[in-house]
C-alpha atoms as a PDB file:
ATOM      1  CA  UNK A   1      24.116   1.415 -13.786  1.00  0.00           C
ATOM      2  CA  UNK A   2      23.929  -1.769 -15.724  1.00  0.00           C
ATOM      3  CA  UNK A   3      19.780  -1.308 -17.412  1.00  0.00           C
ATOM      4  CA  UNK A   4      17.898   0.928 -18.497  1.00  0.00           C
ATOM      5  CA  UNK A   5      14.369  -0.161 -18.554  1.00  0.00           C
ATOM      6  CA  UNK A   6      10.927   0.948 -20.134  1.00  0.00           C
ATOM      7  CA  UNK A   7       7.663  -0.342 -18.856  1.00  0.00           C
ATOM      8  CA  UNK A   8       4.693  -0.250 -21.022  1.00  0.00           C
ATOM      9  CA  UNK A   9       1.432  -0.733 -19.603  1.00  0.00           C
ATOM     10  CA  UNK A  10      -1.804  -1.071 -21.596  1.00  0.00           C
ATOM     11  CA  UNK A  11      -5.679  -0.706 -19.425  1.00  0.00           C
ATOM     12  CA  UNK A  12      -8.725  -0.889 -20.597  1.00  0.00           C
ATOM     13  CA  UNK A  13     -11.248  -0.032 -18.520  1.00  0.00           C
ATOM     14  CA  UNK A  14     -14.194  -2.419 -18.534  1.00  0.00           C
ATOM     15  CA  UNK A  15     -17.557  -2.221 -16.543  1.00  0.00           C
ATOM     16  CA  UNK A  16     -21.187  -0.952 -16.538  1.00  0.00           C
ATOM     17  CA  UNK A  17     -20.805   2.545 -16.292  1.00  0.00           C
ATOM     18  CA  UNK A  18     -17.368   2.495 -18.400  1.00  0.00           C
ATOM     19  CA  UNK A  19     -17.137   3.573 -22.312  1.00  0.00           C
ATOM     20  CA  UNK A  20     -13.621   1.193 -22.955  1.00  0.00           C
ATOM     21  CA  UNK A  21     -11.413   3.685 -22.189  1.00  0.00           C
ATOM     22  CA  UNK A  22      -7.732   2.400 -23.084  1.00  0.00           C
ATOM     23  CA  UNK A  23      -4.433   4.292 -21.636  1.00  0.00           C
ATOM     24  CA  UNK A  24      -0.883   3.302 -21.923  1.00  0.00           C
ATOM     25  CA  UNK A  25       1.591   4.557 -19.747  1.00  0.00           C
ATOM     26  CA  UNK A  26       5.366   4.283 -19.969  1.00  0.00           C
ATOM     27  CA  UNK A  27       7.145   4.216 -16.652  1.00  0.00           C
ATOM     28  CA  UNK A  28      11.460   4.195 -17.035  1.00  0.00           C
ATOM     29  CA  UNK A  29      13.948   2.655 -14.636  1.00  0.00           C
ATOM     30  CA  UNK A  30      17.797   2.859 -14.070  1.00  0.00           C
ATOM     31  CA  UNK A  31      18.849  -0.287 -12.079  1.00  0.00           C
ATOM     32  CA  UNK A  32      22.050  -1.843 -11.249  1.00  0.00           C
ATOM     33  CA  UNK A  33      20.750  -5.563 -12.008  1.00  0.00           C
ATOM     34  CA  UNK A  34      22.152  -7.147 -15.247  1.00  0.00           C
ATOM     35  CA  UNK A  35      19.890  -6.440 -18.340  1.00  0.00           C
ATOM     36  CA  UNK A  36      17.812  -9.588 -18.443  1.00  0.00           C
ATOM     37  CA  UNK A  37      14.342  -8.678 -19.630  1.00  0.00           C
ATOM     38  CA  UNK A  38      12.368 -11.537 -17.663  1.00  0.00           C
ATOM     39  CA  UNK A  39      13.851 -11.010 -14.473  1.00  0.00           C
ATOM     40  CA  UNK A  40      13.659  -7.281 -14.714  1.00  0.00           C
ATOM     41  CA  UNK A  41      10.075  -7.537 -15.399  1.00  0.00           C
ATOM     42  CA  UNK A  42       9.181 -10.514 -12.447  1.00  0.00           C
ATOM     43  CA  UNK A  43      11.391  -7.522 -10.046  1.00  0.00           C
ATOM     44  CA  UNK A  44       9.153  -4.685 -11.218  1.00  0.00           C
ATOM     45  CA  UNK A  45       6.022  -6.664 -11.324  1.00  0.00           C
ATOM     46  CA  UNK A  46       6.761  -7.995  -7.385  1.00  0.00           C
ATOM     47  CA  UNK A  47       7.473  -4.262  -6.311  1.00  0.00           C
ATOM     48  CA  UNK A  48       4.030  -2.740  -7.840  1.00  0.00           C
ATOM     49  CA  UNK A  49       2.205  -5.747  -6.398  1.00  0.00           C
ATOM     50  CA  UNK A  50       3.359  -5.272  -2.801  1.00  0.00           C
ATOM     51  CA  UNK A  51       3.145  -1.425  -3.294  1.00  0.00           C
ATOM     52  CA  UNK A  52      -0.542  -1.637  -4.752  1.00  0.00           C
ATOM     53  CA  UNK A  53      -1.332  -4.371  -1.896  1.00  0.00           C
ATOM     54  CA  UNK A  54      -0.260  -2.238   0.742  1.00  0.00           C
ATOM     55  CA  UNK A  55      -2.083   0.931  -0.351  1.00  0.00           C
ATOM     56  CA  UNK A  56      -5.312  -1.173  -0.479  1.00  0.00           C
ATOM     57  CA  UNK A  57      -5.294  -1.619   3.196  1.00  0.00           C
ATOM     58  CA  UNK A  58      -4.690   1.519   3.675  1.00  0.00           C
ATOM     59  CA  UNK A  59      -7.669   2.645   2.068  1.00  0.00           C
ATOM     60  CA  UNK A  60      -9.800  -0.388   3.422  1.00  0.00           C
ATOM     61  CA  UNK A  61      -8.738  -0.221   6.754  1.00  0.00           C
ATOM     62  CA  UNK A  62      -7.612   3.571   7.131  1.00  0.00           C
ATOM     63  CA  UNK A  63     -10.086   4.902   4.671  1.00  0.00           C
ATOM     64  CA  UNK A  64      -6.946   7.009   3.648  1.00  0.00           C
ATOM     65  CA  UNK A  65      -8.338   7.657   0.387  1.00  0.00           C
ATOM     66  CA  UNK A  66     -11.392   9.601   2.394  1.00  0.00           C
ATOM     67  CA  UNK A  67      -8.784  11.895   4.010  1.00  0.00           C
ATOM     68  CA  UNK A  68      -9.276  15.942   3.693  1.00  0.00           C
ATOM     69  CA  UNK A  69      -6.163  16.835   5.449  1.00  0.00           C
ATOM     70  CA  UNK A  70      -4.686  19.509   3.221  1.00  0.00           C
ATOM     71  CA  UNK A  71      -2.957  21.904   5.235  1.00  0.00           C
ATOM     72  CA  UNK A  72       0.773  22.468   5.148  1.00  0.00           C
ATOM     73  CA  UNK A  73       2.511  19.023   6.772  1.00  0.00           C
ATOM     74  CA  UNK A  74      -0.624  17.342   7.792  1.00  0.00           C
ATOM     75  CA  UNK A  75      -0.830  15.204   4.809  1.00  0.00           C
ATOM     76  CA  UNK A  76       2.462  13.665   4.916  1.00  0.00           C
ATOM     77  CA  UNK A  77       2.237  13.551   8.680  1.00  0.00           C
ATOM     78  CA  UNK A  78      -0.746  11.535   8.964  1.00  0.00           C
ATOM     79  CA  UNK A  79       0.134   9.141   6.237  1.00  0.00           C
ATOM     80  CA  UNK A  80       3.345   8.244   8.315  1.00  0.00           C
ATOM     81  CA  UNK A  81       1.059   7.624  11.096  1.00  0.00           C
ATOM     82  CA  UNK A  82      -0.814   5.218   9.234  1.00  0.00           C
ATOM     83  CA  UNK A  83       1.791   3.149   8.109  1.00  0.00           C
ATOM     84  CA  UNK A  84       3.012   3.076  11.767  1.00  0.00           C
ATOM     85  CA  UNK A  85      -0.487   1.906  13.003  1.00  0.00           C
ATOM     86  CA  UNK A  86      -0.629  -0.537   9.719  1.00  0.00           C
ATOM     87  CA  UNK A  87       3.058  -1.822  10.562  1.00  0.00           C
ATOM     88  CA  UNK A  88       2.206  -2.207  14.510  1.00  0.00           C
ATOM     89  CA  UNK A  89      -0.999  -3.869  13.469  1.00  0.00           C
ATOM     90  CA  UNK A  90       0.429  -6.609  11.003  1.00  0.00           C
ATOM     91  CA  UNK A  91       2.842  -7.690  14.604  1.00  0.00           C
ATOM     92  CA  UNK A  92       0.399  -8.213  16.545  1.00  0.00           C
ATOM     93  CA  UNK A  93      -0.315 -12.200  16.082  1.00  0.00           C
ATOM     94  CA  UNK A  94      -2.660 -12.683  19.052  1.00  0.00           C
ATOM     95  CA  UNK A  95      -5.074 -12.553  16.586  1.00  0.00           C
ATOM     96  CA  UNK A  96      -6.365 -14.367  13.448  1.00  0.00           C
ATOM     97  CA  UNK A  97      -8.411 -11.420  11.692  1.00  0.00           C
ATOM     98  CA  UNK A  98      -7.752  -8.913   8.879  1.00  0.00           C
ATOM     99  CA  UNK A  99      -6.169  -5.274   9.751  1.00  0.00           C
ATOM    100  CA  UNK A 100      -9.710  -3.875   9.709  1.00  0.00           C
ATOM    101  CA  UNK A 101     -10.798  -5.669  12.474  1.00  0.00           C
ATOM    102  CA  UNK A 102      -7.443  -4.917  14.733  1.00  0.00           C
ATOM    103  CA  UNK A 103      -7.890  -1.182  13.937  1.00  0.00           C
ATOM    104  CA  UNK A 104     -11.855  -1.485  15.089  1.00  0.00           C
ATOM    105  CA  UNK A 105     -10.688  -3.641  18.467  1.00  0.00           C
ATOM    106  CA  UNK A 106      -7.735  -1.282  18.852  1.00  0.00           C
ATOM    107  CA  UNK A 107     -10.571   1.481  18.857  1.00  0.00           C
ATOM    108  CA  UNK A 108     -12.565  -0.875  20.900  1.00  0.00           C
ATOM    109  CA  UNK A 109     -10.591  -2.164  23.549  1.00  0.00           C
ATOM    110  CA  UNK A 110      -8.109  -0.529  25.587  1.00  0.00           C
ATOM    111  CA  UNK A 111      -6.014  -3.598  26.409  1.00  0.00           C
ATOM    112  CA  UNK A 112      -6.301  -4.822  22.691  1.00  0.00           C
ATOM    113  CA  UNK A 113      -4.507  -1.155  22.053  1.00  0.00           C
ATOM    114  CA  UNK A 114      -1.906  -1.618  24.399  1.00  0.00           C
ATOM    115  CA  UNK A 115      -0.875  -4.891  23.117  1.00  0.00           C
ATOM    116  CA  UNK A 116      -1.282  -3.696  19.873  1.00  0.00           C
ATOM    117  CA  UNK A 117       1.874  -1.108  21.141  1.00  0.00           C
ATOM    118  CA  UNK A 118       3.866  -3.393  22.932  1.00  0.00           C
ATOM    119  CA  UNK A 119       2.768  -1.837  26.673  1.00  0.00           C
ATOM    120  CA  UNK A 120       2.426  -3.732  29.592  1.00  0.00           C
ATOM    121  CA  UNK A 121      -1.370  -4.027  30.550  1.00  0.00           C
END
């Protein structure tokens, strides 16, 4: 362990239907990367932004946030699937259109899904 890092992030929440509201939350990190407080943040700041990306597909194309699977494994089993289906969907390059539209012509179209899988049609 070479750092030992604390995060401090301020949000206000501004809007129409939203009183201000301001929250700060403190996130910590042990890393092995020298302790060199611009870098460290640009590394942290790169991680949440792919991790926040990624989970907004999900919702917009998966509608994973709508999900009412509670029951013992189900949860954690279908959220594999859906990165799966989100990773199989972002290799198919046959076509120029966002992962919402593959998952609706995957749905669609029976060859579209095979591709999509990497089966011979």
């Amino acid at each position: 362990m070479q750092s030992l890092i604390m995060i401090e992030s301020t949000r206000e929440i501004i809007g129409r239907n939203s009183t201000g509201a301001v929250s700060v939350e403190r996130r910590y990190y042990l890393s092995s990367l020298p302790a060199k407080a611009a870098h460290l943040a640009h590394t942290i700041r790169a991680h949440w932004g792919i991790e926040n990306s990624m989970h907004w597909v999900l919702d917009v194309a998966f509608r994973e946030d709508d999900c009412r699977i509670r029951v013992g494994e189900g949860a954690q089993n279908f959220a594999i699937l859906r990165r799966i289906a989100l990773n199989l969907l972002k290799n198919e390059k046959s076509t120029k259109v966002g992962i919402a539209t593959k998952h609706l012509k995957a749905g669609w179209s029976a060859d579209y899904l095979a591709k999509v899988l990497g089966l011979p049609t």
